[in-house]
C-alpha atoms as a PDB file:
ATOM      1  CA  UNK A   1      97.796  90.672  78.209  1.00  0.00           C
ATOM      2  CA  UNK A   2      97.945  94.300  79.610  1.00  0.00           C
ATOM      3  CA  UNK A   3      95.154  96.817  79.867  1.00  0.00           C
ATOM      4  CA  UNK A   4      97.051 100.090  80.054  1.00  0.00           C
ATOM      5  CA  UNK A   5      95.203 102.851  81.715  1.00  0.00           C
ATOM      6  CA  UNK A   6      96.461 106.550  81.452  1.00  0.00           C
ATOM      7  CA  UNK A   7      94.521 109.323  82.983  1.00  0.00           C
ATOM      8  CA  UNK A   8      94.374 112.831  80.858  1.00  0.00           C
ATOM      9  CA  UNK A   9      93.400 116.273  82.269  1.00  0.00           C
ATOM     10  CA  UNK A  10      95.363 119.071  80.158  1.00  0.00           C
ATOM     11  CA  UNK A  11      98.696 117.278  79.362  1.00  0.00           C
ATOM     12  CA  UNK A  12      98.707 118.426  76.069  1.00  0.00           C
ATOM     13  CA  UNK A  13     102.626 119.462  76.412  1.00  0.00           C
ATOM     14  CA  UNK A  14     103.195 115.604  77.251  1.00  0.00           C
ATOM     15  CA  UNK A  15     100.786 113.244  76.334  1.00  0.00           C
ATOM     16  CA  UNK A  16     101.906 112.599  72.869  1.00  0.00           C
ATOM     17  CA  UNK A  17     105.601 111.885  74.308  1.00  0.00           C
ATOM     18  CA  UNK A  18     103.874 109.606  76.894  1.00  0.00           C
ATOM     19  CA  UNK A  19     101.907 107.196  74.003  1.00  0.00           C
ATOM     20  CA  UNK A  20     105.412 107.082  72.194  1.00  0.00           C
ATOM     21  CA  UNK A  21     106.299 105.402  74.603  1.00  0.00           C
ATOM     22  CA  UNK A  22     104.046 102.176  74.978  1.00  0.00           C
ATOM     23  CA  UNK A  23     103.857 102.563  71.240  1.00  0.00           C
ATOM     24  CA  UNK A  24     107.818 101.970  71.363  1.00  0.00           C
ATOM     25  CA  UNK A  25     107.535  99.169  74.258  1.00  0.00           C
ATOM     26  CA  UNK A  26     109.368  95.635  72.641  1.00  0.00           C
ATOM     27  CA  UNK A  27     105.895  93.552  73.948  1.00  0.00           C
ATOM     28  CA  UNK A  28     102.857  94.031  71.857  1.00  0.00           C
ATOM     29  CA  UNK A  29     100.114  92.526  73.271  1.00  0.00           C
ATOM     30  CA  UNK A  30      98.162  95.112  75.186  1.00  0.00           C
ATOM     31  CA  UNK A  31      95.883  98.022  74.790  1.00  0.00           C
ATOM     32  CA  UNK A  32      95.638 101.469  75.531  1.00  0.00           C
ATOM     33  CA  UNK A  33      92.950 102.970  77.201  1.00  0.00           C
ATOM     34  CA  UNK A  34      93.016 106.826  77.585  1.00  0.00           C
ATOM     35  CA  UNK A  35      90.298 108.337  79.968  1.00  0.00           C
ATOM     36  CA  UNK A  36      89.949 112.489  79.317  1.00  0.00           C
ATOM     37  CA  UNK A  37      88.419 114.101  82.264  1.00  0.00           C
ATOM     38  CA  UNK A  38      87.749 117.346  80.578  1.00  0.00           C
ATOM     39  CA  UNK A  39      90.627 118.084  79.392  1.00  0.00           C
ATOM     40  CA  UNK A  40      90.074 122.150  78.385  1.00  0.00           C
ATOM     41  CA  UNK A  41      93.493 122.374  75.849  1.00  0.00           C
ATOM     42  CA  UNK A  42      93.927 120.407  73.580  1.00  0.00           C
ATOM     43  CA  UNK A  43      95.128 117.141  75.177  1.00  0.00           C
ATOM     44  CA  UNK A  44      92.177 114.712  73.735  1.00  0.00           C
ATOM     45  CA  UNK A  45      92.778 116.143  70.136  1.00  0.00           C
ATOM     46  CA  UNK A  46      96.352 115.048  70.374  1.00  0.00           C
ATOM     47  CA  UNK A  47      95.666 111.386  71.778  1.00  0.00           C
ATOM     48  CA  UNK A  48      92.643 111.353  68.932  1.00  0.00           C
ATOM     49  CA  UNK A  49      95.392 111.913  65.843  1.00  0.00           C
ATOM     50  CA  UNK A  50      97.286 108.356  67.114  1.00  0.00           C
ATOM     51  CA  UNK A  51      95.519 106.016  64.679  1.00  0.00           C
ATOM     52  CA  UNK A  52      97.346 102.866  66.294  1.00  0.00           C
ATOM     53  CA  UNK A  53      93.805 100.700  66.819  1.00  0.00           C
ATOM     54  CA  UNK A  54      95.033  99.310  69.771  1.00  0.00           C
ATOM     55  CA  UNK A  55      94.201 102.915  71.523  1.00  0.00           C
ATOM     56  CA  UNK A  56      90.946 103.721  72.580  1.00  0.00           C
ATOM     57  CA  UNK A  57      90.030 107.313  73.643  1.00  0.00           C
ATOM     58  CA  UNK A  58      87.525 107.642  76.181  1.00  0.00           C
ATOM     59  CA  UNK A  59      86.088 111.074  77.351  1.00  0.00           C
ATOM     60  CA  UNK A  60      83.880 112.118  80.192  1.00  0.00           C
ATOM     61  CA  UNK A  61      82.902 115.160  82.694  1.00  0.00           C
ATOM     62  CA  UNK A  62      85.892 115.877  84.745  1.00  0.00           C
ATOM     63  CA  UNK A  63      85.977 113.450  87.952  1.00  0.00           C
ATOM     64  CA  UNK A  64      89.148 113.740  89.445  1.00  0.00           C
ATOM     65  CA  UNK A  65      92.150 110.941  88.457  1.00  0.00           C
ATOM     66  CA  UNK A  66      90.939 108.206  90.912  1.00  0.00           C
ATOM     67  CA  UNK A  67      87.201 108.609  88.503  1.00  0.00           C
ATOM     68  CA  UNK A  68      89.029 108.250  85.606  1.00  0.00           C
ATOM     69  CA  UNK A  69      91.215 105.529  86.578  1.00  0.00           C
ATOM     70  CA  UNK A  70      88.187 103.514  87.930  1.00  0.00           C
ATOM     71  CA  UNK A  71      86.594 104.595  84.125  1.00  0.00           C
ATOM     72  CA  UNK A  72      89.405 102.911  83.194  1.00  0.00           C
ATOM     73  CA  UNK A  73      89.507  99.609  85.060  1.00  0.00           C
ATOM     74  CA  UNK A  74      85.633  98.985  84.410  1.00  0.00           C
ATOM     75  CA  UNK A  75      86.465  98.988  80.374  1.00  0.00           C
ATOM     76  CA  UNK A  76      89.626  96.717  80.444  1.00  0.00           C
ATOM     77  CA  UNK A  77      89.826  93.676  78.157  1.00  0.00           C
ATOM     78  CA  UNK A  78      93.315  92.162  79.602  1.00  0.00           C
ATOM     79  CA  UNK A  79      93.828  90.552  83.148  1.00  0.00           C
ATOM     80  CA  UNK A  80      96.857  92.949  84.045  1.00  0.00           C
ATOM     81  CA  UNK A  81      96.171  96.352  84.577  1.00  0.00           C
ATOM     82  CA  UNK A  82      98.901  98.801  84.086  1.00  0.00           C
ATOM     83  CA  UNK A  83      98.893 102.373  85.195  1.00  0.00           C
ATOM     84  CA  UNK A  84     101.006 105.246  83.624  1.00  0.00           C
ATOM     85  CA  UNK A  85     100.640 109.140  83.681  1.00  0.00           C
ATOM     86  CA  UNK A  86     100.382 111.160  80.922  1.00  0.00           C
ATOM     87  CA  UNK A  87     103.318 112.991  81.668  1.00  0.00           C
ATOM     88  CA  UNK A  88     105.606 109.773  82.153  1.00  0.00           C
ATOM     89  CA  UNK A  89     107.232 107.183  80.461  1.00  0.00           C
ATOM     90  CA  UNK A  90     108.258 103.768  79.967  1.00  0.00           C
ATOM     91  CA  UNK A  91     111.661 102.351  78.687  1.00  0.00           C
ATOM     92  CA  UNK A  92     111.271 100.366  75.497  1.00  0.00           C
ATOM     93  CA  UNK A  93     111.696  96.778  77.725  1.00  0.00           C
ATOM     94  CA  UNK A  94     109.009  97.842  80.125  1.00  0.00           C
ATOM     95  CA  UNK A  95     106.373  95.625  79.357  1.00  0.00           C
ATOM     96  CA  UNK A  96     108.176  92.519  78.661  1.00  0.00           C
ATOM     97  CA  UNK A  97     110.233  92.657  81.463  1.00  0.00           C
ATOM     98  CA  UNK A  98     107.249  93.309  83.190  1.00  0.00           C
ATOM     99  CA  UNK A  99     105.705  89.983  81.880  1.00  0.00           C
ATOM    100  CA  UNK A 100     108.778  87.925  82.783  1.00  0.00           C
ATOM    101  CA  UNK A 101     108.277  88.984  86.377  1.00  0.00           C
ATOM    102  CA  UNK A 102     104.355  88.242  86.022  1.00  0.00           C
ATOM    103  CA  UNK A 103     105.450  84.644  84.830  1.00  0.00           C
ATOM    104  CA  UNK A 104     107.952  84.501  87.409  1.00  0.00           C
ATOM    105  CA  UNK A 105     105.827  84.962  90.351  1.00  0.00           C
ATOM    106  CA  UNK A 106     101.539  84.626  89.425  1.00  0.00           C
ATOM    107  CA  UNK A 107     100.770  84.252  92.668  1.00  0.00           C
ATOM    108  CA  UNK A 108     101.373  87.902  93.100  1.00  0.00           C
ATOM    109  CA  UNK A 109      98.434  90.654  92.995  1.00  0.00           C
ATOM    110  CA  UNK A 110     100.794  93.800  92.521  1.00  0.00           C
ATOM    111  CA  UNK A 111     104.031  94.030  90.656  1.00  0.00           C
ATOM    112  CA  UNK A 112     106.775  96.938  90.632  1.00  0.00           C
ATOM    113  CA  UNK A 113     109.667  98.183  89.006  1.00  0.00           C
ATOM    114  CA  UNK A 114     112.236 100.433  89.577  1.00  0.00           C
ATOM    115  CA  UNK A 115     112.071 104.154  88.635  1.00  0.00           C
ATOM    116  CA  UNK A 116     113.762 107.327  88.111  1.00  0.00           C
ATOM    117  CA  UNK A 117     112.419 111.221  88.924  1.00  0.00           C
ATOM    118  CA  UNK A 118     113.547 113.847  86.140  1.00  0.00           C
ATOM    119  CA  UNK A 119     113.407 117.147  86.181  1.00  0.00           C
ATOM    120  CA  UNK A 120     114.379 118.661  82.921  1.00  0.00           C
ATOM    121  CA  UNK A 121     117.819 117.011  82.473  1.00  0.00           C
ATOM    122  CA  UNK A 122     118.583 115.999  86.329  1.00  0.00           C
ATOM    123  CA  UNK A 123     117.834 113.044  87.798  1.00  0.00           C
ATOM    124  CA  UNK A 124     116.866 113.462  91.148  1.00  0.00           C
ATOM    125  CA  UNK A 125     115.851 110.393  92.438  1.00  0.00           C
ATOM    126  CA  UNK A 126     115.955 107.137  91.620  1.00  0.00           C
ATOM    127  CA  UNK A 127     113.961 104.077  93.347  1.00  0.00           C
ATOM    128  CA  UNK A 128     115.591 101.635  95.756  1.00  0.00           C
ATOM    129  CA  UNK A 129     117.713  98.569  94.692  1.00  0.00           C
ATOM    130  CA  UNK A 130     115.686  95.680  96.882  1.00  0.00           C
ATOM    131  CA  UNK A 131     116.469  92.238  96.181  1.00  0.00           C
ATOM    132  CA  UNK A 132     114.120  90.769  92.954  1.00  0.00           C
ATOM    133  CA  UNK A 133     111.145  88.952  93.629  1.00  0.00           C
ATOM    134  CA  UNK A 134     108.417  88.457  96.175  1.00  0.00           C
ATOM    135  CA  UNK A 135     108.904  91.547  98.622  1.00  0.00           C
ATOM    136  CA  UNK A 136     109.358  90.201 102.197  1.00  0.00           C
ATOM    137  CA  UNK A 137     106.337  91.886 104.507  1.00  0.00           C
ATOM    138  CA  UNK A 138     106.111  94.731 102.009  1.00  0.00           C
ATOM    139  CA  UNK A 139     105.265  97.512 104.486  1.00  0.00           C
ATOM    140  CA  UNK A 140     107.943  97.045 106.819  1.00  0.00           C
ATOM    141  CA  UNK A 141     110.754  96.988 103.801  1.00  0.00           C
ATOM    142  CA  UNK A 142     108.620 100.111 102.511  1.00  0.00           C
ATOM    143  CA  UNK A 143     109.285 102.138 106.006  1.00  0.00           C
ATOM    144  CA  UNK A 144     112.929 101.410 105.681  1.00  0.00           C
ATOM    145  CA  UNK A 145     112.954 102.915 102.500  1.00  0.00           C
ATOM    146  CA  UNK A 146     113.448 107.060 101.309  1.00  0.00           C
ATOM    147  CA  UNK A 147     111.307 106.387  98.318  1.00  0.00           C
ATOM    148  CA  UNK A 148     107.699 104.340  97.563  1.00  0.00           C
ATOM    149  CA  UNK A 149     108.571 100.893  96.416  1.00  0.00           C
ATOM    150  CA  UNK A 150     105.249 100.975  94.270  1.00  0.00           C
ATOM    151  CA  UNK A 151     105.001 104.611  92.280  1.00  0.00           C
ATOM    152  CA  UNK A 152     101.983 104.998  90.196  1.00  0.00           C
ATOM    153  CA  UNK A 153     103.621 104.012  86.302  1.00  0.00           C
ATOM    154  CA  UNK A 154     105.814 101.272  87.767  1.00  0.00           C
ATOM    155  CA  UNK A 155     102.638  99.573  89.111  1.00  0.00           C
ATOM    156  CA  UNK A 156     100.973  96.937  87.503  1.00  0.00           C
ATOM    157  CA  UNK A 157      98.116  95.329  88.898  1.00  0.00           C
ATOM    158  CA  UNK A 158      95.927  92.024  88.399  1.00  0.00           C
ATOM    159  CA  UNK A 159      92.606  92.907  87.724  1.00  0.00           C
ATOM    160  CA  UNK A 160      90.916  90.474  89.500  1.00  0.00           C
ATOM    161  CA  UNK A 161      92.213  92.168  92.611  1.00  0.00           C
ATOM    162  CA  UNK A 162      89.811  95.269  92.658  1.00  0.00           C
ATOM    163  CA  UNK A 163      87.239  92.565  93.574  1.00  0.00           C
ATOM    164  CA  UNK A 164      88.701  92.347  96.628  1.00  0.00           C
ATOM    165  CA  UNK A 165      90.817  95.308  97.293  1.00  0.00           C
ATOM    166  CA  UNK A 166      88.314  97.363  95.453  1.00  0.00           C
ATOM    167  CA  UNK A 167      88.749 100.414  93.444  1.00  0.00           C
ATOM    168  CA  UNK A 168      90.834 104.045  93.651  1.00  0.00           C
ATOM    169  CA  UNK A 169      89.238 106.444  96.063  1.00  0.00           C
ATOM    170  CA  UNK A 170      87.449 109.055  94.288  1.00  0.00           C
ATOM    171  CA  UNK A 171      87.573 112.309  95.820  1.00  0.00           C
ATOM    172  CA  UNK A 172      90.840 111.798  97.763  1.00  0.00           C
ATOM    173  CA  UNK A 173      92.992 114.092  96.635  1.00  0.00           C
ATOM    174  CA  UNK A 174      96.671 113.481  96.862  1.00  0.00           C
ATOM    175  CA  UNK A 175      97.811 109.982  97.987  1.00  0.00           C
ATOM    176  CA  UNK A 176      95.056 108.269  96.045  1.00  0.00           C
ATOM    177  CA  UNK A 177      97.551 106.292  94.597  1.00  0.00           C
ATOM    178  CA  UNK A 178      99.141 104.808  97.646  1.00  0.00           C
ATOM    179  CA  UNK A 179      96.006 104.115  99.140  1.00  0.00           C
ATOM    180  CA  UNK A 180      95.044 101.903  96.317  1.00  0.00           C
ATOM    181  CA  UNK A 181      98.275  99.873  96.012  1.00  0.00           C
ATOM    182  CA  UNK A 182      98.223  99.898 100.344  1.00  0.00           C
ATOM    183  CA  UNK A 183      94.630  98.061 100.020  1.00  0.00           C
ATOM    184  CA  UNK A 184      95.890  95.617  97.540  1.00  0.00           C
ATOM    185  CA  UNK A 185      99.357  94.703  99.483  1.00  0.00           C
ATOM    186  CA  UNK A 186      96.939  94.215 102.756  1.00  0.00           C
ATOM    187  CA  UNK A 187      95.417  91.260 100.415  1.00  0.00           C
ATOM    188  CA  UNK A 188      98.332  89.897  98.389  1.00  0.00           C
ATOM    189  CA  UNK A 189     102.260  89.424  97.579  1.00  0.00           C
ATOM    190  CA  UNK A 190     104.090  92.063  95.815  1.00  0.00           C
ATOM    191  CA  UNK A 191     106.696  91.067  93.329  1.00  0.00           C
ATOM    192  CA  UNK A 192     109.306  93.824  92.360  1.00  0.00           C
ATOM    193  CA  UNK A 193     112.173  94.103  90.357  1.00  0.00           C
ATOM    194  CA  UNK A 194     115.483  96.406  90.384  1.00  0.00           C
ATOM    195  CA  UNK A 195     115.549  97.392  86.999  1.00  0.00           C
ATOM    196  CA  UNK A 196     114.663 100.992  86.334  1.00  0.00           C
ATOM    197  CA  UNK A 197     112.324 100.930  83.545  1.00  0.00           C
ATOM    198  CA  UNK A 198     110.139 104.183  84.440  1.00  0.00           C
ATOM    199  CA  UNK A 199     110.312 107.880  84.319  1.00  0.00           C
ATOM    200  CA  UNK A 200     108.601 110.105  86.945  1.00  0.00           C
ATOM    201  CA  UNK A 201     108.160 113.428  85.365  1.00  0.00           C
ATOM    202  CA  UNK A 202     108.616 115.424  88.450  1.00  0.00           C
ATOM    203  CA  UNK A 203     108.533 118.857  86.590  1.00  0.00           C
ATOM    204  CA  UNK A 204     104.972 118.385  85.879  1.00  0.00           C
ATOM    205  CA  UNK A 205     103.846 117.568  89.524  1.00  0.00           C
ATOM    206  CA  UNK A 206     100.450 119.014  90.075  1.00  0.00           C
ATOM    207  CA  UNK A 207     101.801 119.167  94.297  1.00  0.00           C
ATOM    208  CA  UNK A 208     101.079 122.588  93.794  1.00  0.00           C
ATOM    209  CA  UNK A 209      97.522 122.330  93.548  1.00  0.00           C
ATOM    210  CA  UNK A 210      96.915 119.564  96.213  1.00  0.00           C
ATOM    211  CA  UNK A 211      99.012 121.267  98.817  1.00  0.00           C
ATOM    212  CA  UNK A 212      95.854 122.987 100.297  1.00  0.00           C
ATOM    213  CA  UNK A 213      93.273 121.232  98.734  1.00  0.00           C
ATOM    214  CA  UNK A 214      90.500 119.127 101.314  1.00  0.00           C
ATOM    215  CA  UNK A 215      89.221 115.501 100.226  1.00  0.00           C
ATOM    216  CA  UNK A 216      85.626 115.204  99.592  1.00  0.00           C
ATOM    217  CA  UNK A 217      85.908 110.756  99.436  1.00  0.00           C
ATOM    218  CA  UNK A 218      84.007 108.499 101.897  1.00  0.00           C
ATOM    219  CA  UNK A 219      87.556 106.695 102.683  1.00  0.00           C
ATOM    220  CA  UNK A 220      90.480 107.949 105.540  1.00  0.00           C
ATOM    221  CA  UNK A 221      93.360 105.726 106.193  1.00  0.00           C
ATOM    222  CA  UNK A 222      92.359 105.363 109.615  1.00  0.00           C
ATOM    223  CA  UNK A 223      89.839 102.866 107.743  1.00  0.00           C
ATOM    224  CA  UNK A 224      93.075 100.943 107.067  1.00  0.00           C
ATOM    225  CA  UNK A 225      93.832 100.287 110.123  1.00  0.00           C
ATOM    226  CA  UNK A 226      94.928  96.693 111.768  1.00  0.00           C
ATOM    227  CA  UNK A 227      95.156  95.439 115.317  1.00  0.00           C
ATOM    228  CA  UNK A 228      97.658  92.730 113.674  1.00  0.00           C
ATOM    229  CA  UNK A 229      99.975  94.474 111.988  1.00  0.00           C
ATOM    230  CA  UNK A 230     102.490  97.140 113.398  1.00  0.00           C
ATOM    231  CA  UNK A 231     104.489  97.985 110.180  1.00  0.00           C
ATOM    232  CA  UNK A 232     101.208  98.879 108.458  1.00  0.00           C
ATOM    233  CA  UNK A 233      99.901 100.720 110.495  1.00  0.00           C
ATOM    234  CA  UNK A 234     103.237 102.854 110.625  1.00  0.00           C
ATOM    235  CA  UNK A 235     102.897 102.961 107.491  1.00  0.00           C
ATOM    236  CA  UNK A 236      98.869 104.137 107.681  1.00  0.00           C
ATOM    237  CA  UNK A 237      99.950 106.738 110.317  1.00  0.00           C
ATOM    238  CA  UNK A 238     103.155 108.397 107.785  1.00  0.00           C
ATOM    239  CA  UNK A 239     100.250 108.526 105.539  1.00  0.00           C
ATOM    240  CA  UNK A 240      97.265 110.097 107.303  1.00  0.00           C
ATOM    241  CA  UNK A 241      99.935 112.606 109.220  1.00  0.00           C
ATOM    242  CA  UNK A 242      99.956 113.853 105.921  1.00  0.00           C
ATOM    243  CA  UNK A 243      96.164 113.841 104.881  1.00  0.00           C
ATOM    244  CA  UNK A 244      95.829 116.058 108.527  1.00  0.00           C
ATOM    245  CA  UNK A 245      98.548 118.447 107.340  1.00  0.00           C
ATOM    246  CA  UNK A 246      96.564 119.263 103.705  1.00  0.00           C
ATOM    247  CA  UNK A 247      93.075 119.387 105.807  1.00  0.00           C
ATOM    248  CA  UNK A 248      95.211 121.724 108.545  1.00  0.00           C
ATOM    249  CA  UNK A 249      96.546 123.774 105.558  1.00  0.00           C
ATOM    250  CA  UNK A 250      92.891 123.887 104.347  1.00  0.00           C
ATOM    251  CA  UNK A 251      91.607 125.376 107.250  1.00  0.00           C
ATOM    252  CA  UNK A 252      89.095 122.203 107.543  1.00  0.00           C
ATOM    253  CA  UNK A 253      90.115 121.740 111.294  1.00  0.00           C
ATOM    254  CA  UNK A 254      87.271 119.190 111.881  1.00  0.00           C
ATOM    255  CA  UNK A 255      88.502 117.114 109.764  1.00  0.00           C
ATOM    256  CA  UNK A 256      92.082 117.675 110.636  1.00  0.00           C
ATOM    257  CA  UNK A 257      91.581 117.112 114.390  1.00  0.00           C
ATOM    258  CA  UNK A 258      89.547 113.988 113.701  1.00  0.00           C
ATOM    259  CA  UNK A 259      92.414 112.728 111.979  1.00  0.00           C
ATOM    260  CA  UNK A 260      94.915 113.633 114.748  1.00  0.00           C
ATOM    261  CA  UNK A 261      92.756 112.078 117.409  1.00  0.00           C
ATOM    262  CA  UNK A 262      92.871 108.373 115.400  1.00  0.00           C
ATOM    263  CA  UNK A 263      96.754 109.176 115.451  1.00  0.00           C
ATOM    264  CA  UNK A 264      97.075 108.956 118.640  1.00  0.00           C
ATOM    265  CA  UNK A 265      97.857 105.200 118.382  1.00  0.00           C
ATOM    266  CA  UNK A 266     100.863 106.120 116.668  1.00  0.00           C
ATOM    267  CA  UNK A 267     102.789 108.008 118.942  1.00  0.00           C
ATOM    268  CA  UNK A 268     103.817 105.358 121.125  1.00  0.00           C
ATOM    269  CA  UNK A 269     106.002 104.050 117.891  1.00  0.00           C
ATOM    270  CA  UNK A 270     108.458 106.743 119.154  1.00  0.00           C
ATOM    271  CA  UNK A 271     109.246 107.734 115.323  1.00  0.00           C
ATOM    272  CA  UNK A 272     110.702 110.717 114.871  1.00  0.00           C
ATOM    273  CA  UNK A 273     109.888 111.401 110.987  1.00  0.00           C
ATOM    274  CA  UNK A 274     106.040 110.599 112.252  1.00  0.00           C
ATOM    275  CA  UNK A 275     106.319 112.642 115.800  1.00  0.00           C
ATOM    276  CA  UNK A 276     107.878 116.012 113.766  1.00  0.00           C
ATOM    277  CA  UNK A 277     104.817 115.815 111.412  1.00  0.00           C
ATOM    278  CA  UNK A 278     102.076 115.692 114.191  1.00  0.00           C
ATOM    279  CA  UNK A 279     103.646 118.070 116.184  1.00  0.00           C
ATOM    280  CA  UNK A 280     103.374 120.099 112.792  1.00  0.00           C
ATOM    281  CA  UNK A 281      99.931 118.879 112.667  1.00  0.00           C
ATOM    282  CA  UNK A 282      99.081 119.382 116.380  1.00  0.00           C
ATOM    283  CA  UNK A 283     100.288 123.253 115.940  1.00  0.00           C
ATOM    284  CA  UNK A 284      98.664 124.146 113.066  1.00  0.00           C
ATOM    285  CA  UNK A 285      94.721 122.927 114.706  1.00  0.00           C
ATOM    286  CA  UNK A 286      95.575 125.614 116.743  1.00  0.00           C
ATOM    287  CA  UNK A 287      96.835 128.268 114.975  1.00  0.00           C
ATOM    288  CA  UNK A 288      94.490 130.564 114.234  1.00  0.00           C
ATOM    289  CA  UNK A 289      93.357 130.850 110.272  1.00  0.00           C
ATOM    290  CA  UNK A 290      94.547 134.031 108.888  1.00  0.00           C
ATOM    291  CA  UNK A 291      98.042 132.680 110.063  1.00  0.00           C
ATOM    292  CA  UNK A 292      97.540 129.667 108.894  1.00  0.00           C
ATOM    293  CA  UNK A 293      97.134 131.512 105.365  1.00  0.00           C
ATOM    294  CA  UNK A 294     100.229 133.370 105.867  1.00  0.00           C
ATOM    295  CA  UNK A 295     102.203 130.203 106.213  1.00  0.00           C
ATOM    296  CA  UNK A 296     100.191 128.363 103.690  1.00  0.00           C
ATOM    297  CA  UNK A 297     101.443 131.185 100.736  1.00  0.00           C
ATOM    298  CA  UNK A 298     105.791 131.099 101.843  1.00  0.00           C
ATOM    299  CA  UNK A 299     104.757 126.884 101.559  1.00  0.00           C
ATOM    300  CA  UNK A 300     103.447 127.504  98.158  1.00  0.00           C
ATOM    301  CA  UNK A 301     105.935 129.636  97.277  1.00  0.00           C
ATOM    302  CA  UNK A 302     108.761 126.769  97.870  1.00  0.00           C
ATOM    303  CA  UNK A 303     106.804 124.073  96.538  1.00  0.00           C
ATOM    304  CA  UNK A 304     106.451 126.625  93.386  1.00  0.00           C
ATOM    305  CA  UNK A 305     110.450 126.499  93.625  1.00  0.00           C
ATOM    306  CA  UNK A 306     111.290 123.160  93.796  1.00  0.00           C
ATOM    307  CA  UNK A 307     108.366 121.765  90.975  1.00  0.00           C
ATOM    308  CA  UNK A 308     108.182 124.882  88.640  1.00  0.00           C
ATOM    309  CA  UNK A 309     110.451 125.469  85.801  1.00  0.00           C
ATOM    310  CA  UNK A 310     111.175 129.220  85.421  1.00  0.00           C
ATOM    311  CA  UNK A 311     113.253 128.173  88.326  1.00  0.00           C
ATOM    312  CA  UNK A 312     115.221 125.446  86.593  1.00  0.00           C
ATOM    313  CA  UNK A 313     118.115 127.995  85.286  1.00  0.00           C
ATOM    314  CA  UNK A 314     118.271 129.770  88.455  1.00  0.00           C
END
């Protein structure tokens, strides 16, 4: 029934943790498709000494996750598509709870559960309790919300979908993710459930790396954008603020003043968690670069904080 699809660039602290996991989960019927992008530790030799058959090891010239995922998709067997990290992890019921909500509502192109954030030994977030079922206009519930309802390894996807809402956006850096599950909720109901059944590994967040790092994909979110619908396109404009910022922090200021220009639709919303970031945004087009650089090392420096652990005992 599932096709699960886990991306693997150097996780070898992880990984093996990670296939426990779905090796572990109650429901059976599934495979496991692991896509290394050039991994350069030892990651794929771990995933290779699983003999479980129902794991196949893929490996490939390092493409970024979206390539891999895509890799991914394009060699699934089952009609449901399920995504998890190979730092993450499922709960043993995962899958068949996951199924019961399938069965429950098959009209549905996207389904969700609940999850938790670790770090080490702390939880420090934990997904929203929204009612079960078919999610009522799924971007407005999502903007009155502190945390994503649909987070990358609580997402499970038909695979017809991708026909229409096509594929992950290679090249996009950070955000990928909820670009790809914001196509597919433009085209179909989301069905979610309360139960936290997923573990977001927050102390191996690669935010480190993206903070500063330009997309080179073909795709914005501005190419998201509806004259119909208010809520997603508050949700668009939360979204590309952020894009800008990393372009900004970049010092691509083309591209980062392109992308405050199509945001100018979104400042009549009068939203002050959207107006703080494009006044951030605005500022930093015109600050000049080797200040810019100054800034961009104290923001690496907290980020560095919050995600690394050396800092965990402090």
């Amino acid at each position: 029934m599932f096709s699960i699809i886990i991306p693997l660039y150097n996780k070898e602290a992880s990984v093996a943790e990670t296939l426990n996991t779905v090796l572990a989960q109650t429901f059976t019927a599934y495979e496991v498709i692991v896509v290394d992008d050039g991994s350069t530790d030892r990651s794929l030799s771990i995933v290779q000494s699983f003999t479980d058959s129902r794991i196949k090891v893929y490996s490939k010239q390092n493409g970024g996750v979206s390539h891999a995922r895509n890799y991914g998709i394009e060699r699934a067997n089952y009609d449901y598509i399920a995504f998890l990290d190979a730092d993450d992890a499922w709960d043993s019921n995962y899958l068949e709870e996951m199924s019961k909500l399938i069965a429950r509502h098959p009209e549905c192109g996207m389904y969700n559960c609940a999850y938790r954030g670790v770090k080490g030994d702390r939880i420090l977030i934990e997904s929203p309790n929204i009612p079960d079922g078919v999610i009522d206009n799924y971007f407005k519930t999502t903007l009155t919300l502190d945390n994503m309802i649909s987070w990358t390894s609580a997402t499970i996807i038909r695979k017809e979908v991708t026909t229409v809402a096509g594929l992950f956006p290679v090249g996009m850096i950070s955000g990928e993710d909820s670009f790809m599950w914001c196509k597919v909720a433009m085209h179909y109901p989301v069905a979610y459930t309360h139960k936290i059944m997923a573990t977001y590994n927050m102390m191996m967040s690669g935010a480190y790396s993206r903070i500063a790092k330009p997309d080179s994909c073909k795709e914005s979110w501005s190419d998201l954008y509806s004259d119909h619908d208010m809520y997603l396109n508050k949700f668009i404009a939360y979204k590309a603020v952020e894009n800008g910022l990393r372009h900004a922090w970049a010092g691509q200021k083309r591209k980062s003043k392109l992308i405050e220009r199509q945001l100018n639709f979104a400042r009549t919303y009068n939203d002050k968690f959207f107006n703080q970031r494009f006044v951030r945004l605005f500022c930093l087009n015109r600050t000049p670069l080797f200040a810019v650089r100054i800034l961009l090392l104290y923001k690496k420096l907290v980020t560095i904080r919050f995600f690394g652990p050396r800092y965990l005992s402090a």
